[in-house]
C-alpha atoms as a PDB file:
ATOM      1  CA  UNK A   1      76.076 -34.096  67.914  1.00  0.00           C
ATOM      2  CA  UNK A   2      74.086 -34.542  71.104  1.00  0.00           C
ATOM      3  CA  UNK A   3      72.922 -31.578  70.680  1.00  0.00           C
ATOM      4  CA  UNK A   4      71.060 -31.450  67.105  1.00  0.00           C
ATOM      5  CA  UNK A   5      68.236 -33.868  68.452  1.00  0.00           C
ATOM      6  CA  UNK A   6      67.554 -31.418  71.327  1.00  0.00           C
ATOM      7  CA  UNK A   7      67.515 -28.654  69.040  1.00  0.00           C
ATOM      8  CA  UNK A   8      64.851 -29.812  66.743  1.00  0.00           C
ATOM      9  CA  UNK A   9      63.031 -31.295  69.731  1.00  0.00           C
ATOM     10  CA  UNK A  10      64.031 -34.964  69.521  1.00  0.00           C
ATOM     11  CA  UNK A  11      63.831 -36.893  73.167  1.00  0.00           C
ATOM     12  CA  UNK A  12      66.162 -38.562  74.158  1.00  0.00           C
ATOM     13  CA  UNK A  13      64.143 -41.292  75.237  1.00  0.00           C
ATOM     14  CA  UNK A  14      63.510 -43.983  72.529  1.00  0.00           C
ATOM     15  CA  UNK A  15      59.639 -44.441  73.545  1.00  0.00           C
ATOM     16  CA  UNK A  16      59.224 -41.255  73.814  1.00  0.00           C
ATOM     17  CA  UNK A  17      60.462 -40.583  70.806  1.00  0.00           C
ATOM     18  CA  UNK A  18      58.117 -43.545  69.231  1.00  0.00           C
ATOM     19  CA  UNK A  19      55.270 -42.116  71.226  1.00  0.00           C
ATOM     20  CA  UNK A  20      55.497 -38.694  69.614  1.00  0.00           C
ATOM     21  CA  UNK A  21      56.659 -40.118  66.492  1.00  0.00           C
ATOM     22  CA  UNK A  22      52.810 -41.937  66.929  1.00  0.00           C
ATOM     23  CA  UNK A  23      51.532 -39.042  68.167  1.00  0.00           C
ATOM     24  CA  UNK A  24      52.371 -37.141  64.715  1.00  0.00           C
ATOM     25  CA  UNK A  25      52.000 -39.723  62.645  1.00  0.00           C
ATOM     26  CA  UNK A  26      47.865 -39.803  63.976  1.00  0.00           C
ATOM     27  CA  UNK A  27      47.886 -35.930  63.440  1.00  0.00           C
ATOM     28  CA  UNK A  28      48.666 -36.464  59.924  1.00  0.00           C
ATOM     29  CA  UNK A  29      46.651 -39.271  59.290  1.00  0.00           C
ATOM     30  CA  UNK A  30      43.671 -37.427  61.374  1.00  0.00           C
ATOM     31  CA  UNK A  31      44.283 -34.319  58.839  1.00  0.00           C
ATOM     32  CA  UNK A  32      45.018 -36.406  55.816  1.00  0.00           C
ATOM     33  CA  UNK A  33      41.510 -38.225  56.678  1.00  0.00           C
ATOM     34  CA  UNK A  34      39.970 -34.453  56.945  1.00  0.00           C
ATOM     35  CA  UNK A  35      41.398 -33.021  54.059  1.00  0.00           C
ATOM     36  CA  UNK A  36      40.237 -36.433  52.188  1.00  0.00           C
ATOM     37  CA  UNK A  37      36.377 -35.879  53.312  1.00  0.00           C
ATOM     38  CA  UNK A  38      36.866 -31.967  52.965  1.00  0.00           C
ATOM     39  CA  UNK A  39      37.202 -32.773  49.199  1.00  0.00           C
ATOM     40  CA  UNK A  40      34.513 -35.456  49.059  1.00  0.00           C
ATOM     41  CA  UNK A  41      31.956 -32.228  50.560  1.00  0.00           C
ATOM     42  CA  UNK A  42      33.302 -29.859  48.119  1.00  0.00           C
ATOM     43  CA  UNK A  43      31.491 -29.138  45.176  1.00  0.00           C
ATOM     44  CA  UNK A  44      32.104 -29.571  41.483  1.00  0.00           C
ATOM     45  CA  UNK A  45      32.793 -26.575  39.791  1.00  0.00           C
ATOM     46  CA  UNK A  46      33.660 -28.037  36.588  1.00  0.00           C
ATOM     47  CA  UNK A  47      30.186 -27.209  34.899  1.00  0.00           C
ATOM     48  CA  UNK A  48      30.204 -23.618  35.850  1.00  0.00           C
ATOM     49  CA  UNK A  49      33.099 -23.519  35.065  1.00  0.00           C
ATOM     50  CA  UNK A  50      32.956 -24.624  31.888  1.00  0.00           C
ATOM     51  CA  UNK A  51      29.926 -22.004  31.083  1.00  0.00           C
ATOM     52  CA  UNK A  52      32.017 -19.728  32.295  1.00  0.00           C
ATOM     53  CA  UNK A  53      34.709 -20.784  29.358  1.00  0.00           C
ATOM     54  CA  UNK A  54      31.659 -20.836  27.031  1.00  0.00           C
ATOM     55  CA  UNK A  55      30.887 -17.149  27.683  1.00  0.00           C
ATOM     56  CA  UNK A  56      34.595 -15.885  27.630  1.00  0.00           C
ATOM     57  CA  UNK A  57      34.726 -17.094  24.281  1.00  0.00           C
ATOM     58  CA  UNK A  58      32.199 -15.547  23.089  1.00  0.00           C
ATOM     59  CA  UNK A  59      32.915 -12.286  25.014  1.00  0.00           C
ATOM     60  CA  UNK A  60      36.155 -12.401  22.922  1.00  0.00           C
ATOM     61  CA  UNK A  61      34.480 -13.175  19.379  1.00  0.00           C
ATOM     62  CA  UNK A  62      32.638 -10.183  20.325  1.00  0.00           C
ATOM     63  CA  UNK A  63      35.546  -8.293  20.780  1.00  0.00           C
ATOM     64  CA  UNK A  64      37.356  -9.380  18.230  1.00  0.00           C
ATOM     65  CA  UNK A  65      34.591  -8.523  15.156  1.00  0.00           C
ATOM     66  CA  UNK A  66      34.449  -5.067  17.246  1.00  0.00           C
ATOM     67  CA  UNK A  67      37.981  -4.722  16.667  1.00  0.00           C
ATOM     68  CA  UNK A  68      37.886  -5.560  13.104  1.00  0.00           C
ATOM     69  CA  UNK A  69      35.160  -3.299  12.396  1.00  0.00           C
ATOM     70  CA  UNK A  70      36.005  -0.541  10.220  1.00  0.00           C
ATOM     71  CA  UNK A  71      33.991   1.916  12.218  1.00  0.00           C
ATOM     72  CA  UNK A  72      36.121   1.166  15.021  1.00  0.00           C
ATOM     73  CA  UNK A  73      39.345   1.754  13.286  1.00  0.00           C
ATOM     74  CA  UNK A  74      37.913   5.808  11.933  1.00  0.00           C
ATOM     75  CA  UNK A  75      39.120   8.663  13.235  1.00  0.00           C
ATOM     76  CA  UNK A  76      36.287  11.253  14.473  1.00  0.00           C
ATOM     77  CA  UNK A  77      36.790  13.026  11.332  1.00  0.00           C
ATOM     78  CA  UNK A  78      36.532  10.331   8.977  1.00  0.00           C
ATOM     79  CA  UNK A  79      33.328   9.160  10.419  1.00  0.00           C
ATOM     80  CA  UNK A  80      32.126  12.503  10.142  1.00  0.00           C
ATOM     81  CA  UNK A  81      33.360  12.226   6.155  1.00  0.00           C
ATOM     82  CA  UNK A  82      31.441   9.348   6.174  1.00  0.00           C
ATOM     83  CA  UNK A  83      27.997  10.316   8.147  1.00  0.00           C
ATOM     84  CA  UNK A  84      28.312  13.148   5.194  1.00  0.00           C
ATOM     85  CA  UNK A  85      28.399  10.870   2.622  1.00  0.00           C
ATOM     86  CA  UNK A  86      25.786   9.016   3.608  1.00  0.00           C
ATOM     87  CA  UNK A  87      23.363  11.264   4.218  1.00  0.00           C
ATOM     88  CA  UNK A  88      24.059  13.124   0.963  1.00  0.00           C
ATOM     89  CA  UNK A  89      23.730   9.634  -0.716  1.00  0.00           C
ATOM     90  CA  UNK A  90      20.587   9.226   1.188  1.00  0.00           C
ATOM     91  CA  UNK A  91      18.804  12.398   0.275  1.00  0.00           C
ATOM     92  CA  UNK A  92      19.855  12.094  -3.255  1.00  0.00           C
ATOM     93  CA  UNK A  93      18.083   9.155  -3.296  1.00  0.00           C
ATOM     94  CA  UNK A  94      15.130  10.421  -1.625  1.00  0.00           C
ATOM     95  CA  UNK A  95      15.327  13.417  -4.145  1.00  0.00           C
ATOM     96  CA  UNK A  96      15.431  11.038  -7.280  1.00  0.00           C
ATOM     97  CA  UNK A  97      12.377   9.326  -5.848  1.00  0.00           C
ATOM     98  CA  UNK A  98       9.874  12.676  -4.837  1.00  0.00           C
ATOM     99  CA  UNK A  99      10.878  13.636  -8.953  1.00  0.00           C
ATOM    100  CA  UNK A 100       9.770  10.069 -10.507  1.00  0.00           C
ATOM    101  CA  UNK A 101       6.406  10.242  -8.082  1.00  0.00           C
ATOM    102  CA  UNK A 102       6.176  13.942  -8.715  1.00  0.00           C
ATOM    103  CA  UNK A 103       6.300  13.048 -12.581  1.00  0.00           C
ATOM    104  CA  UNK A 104       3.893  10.014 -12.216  1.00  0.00           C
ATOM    105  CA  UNK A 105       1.430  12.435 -10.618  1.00  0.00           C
ATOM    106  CA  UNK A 106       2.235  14.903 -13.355  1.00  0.00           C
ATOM    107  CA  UNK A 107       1.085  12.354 -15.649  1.00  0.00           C
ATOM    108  CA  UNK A 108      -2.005  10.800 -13.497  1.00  0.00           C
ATOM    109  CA  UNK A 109      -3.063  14.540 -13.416  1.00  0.00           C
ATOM    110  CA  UNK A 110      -2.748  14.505 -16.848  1.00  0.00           C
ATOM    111  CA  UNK A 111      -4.816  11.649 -17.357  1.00  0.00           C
ATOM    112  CA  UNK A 112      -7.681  12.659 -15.016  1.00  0.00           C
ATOM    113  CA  UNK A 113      -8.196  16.469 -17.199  1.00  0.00           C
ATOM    114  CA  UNK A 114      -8.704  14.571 -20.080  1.00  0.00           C
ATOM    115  CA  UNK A 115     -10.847  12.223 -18.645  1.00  0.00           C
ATOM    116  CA  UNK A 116     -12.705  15.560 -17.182  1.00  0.00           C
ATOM    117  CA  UNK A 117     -12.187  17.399 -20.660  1.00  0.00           C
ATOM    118  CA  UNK A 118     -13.746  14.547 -22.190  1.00  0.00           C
ATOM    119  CA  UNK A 119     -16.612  13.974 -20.335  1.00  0.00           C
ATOM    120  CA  UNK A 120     -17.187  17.475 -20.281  1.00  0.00           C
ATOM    121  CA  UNK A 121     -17.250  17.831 -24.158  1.00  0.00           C
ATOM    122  CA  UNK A 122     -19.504  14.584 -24.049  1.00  0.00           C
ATOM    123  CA  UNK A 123     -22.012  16.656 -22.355  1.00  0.00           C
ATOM    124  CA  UNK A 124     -21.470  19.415 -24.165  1.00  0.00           C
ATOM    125  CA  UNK A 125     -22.059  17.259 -27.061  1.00  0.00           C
ATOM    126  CA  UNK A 126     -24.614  15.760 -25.653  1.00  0.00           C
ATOM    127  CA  UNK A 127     -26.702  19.059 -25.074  1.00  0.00           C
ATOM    128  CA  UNK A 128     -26.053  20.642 -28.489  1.00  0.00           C
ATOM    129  CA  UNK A 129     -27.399  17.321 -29.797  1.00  0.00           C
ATOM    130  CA  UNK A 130     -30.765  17.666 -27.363  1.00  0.00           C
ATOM    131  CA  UNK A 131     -31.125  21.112 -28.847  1.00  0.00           C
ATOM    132  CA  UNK A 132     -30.489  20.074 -32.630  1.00  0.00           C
ATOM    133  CA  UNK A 133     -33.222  17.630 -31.857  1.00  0.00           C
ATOM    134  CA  UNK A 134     -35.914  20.043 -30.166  1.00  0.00           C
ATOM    135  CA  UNK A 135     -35.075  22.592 -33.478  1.00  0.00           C
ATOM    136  CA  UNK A 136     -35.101  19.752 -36.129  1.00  0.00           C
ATOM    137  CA  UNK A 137     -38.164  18.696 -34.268  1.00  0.00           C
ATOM    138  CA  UNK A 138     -39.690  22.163 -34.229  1.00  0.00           C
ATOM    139  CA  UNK A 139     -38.996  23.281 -37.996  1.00  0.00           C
ATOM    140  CA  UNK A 140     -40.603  20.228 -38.966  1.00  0.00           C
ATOM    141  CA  UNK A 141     -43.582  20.764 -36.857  1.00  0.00           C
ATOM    142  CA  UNK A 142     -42.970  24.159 -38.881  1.00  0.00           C
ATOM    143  CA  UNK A 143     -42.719  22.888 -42.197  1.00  0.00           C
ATOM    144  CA  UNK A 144     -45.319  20.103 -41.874  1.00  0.00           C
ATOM    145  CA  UNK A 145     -47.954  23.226 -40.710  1.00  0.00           C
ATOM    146  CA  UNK A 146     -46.713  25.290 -43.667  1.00  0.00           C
ATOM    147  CA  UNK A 147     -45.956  23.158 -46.806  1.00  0.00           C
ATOM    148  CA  UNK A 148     -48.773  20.908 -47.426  1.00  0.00           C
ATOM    149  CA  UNK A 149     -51.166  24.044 -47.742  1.00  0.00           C
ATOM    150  CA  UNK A 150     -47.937  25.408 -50.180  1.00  0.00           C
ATOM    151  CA  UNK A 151     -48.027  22.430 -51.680  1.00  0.00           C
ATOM    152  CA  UNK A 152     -51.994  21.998 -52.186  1.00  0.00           C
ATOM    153  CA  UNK A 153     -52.191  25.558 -53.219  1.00  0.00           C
ATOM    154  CA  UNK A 154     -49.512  24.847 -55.849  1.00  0.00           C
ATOM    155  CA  UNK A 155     -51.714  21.871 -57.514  1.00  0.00           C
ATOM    156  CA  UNK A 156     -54.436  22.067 -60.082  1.00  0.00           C
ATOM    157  CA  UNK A 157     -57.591  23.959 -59.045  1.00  0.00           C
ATOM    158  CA  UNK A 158     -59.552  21.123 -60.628  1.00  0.00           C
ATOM    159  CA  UNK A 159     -57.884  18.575 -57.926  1.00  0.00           C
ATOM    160  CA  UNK A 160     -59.638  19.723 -55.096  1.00  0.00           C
ATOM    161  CA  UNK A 161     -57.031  19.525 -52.836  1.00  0.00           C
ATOM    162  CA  UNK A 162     -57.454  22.373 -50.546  1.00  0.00           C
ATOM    163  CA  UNK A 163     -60.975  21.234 -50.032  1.00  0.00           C
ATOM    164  CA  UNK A 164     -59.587  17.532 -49.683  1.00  0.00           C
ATOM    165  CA  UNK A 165     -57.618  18.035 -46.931  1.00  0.00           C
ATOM    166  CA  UNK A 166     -59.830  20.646 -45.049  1.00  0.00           C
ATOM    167  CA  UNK A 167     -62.581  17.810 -44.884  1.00  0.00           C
ATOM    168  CA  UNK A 168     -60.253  15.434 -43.713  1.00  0.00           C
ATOM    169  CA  UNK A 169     -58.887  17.762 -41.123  1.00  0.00           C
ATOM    170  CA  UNK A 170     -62.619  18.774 -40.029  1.00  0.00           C
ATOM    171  CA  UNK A 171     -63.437  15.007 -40.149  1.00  0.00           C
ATOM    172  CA  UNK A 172     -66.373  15.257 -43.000  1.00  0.00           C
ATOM    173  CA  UNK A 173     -66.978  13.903 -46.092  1.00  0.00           C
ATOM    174  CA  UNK A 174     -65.385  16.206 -48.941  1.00  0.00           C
ATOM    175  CA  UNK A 175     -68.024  17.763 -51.064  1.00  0.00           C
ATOM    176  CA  UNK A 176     -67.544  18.931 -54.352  1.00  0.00           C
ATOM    177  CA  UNK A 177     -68.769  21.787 -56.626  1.00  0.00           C
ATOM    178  CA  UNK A 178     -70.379  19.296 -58.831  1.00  0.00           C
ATOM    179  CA  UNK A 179     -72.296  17.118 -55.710  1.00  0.00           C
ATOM    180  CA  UNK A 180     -73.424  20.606 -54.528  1.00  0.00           C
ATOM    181  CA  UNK A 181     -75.467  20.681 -57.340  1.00  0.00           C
ATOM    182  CA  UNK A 182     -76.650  17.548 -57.564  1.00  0.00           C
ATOM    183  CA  UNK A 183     -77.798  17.867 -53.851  1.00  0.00           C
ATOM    184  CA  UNK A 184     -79.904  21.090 -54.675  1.00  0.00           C
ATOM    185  CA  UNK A 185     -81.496  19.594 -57.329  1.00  0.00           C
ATOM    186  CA  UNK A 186     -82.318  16.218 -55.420  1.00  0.00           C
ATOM    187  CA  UNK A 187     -83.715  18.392 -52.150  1.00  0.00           C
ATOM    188  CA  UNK A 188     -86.368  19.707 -53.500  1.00  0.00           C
ATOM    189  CA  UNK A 189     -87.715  16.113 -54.713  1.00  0.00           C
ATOM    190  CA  UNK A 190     -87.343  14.708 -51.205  1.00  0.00           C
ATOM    191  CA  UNK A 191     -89.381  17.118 -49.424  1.00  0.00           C
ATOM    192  CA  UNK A 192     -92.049  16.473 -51.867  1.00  0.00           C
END
């Protein structure tokens, strides 16, 4: 049994046994002291840490809604189906929409012509009146030169009126027959 001290390097010697026993027992109280202020100096990780957690989860929300996403789960094919689809959908919309403005111009157009057609006829009308008025205005200037001397003509001869109406024209006094006679036979008197 001697020999189990000397093989784990025991002394024999009781106080030199104590005095590395000392000897040790500072080492580990030396490195227990360092270790001690070593974690005092070391930083704390726990709020970077705990971002870190923050953005994990929320890396694997991400994930997860990618992997539930039903574009994820097609097959090239079937999104090509489905690009197809949608772009037929898309231009028969678009196609539905050019024919309702395409009709509402139709119409607008529509609208404007007879707008044009009207105001054209307006003017139309209008001129064909402006003419009706310069002829009415005319063939009464007409019949105003030509039917009071029809008319005059057409009344007794003992009226007068021919002679009535050329004195008034002329701006005289009318004479008749009858006062031409009377003013020859009064002339001769006033002279004397």
């Amino acid at each position: 049994m001697t020999d189990i001290p000397r093989q784990y390097g025991i002394a024999d010697d009781p106080t030199q046994a104590f005095e590395s026993l000392r000897q040790e027992i500072s080492l580990l109280h030396t490195a227990i002291q360092g270790l001690t202020a070593a974690r005092e100096k070391m930083p704390d990780y726990s709020p970077t840490l705990a971002a870190i957690s923050r953005q994990l989860a929320a890396i694997t929300e991400g994930i997860t809604s990618i992997e539930q996403a039903p574009a994820v789960k097609l097959t090239p094919s079937l999104m090509v189906q489905q690009l197809a689809k949608a772009a037929a959908d898309a231009r028969a919309d678009d196609k539905r929409q050019m024919d309702e403005a395409r009709a509402d111009l139709h119409k607008i157009i529509g609208r404007i012509d007879g707008i044009v057609v009207r105001a054209r006829s307006t003017d139309h009308q209008r001129r064909r009146e402006l003419w009706m008025m310069l002829g009415a205005f005319l063939s009464g200037i007409l019949l105003w030169s030509i039917l009071p001397g029809f008319v005059a003509r057409s009344l007794p001869q003992s009226w007068h009126v021919p002679q009535w109406m050329a004195a008034r024209t002329l701006g005289t006094e009318q004479i008749t027959p009858d006062d031409q006679v009377i003013d020859n036979i009064q002339t001769p008197e006033k002279e004397n």
